[in-house]
Protein backbone atom coordinates (compact mmCIF):
# COMPACT_ATOMS: atom_id res chain seq x y z
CA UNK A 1 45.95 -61.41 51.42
CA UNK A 2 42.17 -60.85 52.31
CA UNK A 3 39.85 -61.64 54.50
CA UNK A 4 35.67 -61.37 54.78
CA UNK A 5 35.10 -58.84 57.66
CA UNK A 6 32.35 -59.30 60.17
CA UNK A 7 29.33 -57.38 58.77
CA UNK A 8 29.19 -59.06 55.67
CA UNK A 9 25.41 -60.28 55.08
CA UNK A 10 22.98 -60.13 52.78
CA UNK A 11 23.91 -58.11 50.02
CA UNK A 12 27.08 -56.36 51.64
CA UNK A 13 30.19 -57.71 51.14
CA UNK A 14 33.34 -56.13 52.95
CA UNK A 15 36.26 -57.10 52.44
CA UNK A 16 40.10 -56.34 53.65
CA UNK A 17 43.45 -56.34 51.77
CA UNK A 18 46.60 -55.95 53.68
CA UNK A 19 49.91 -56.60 53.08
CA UNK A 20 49.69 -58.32 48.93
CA UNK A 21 46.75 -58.68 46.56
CA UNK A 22 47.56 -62.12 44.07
CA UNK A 23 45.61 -63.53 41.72
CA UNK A 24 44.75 -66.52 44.12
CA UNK A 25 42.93 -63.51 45.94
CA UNK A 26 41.44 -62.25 43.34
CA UNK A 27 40.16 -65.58 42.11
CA UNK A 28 38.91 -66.15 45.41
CA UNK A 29 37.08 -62.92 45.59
CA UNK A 30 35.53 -63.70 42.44
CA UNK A 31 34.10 -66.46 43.58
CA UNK A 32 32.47 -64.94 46.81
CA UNK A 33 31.08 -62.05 44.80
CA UNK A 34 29.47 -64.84 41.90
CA UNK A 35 28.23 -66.63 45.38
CA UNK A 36 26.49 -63.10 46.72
CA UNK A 37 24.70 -62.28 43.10
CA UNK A 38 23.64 -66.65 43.06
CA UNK A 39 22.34 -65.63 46.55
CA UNK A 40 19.51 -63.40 44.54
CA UNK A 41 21.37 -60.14 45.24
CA UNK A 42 21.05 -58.20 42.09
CA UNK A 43 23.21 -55.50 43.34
CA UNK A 44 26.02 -55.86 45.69
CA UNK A 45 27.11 -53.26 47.67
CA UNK A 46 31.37 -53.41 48.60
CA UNK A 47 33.24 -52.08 51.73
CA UNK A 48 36.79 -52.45 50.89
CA UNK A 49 39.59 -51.69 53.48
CA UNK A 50 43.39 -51.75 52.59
CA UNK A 51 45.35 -51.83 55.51
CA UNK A 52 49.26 -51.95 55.24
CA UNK A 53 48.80 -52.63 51.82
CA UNK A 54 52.60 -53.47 50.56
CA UNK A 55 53.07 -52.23 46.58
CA UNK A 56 55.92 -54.14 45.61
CA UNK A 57 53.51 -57.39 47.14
CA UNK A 58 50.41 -56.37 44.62
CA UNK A 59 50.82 -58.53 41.74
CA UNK A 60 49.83 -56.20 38.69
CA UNK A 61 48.30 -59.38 36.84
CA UNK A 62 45.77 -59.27 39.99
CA UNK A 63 45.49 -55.82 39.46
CA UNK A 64 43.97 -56.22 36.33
CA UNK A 65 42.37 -59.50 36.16
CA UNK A 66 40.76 -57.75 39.25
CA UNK A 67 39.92 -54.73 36.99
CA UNK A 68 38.44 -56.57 34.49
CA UNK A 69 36.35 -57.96 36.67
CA UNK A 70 34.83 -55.35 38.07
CA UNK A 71 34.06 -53.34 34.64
CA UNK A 72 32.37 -56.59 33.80
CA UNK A 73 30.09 -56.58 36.84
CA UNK A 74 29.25 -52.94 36.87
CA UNK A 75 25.43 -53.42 36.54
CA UNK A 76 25.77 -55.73 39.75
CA UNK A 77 27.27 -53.49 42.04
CA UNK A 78 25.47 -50.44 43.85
CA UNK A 79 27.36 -48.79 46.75
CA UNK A 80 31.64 -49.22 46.93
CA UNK A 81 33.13 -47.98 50.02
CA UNK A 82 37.01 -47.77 49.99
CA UNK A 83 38.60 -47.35 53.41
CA UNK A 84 42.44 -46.66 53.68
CA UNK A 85 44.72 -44.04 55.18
CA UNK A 86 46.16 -42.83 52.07
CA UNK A 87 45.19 -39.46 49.61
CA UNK A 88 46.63 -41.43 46.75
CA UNK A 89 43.48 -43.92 47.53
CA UNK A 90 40.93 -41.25 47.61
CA UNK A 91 42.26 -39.30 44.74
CA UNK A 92 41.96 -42.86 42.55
CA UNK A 93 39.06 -43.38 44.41
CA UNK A 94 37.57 -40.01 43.21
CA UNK A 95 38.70 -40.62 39.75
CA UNK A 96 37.28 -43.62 39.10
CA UNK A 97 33.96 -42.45 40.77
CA UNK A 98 33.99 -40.00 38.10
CA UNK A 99 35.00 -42.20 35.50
CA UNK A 100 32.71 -44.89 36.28
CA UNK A 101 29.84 -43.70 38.86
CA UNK A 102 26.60 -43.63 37.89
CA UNK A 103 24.57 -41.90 40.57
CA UNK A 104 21.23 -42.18 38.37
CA UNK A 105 21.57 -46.13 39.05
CA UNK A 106 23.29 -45.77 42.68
CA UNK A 107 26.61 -46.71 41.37
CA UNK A 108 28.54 -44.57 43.62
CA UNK A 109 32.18 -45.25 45.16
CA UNK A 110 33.15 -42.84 48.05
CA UNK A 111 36.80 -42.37 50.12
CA UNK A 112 36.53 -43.11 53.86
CA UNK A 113 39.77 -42.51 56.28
CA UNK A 114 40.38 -45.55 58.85
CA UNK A 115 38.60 -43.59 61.67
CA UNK A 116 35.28 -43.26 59.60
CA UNK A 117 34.80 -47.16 59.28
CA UNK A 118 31.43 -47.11 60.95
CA UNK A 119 30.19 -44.37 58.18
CA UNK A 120 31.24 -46.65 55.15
CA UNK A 121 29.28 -49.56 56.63
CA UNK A 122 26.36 -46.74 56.76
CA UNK A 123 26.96 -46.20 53.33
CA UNK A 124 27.23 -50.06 51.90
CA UNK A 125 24.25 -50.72 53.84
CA UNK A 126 22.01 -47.99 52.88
């Protein structure tokens, strides 16, 4: 399940998971990000906080239709905050920073704890 958090404007889209990610989600998701770049936003810029995120509830077709996705849409999205409680998150988070980050075009996607929320929206919106 997800929901648009407050803060979400302009080119800044934040999102939260909790409890199961399905492909309804993702499909939704998809749609909100294809509304932001229709908007005129070339890049958008994603705060994404898992909270009590449930592993046997993440449907692994979401997963990677979800995955897919987001290789796809790489030149349209700049900053990617991930917010959790967990140092499996920011290890995959660093990994795929490395992977996939390109700081020359401000593709960059950085780890925040729960208790540095307000820095990630400094981060997404900068």
């Amino acid at each position: 399940m997800f929901q648009i958090l407050d803060g979400s404007e302009g080119n800044v889209l934040g999102v939260e998971i909790s409890n199961a990610y399905t492909k309804d989600d993702v499909e939704e998701l998809k749609k909100i990000f294809d509304s932001k770049i229709a908007e005129g936003h070339d890049r958008i810029n994603v705060l994404i906080k898992i909270d009590n995120l449930n592993l046997r509830k993440i449907h692994v077709n979401a997963f990677i239709d979800d995955s897919m996705y987001a290789l796809k849409h790489l030149d349209q999205l700049r900053h990617i905050a991930v917010v959790g409680d967990s140092k499996l998150e920011k290890v995959l988070v660093e990994l795929d920073n490395k992977l996939f980050g390109k700081k020359k075009k401000e593709l960059i996607e950085k780890y925040f704890d729960v208790a540095d929320i307000d820095e990630a929206w400094k981060f997404v919106r900068s």
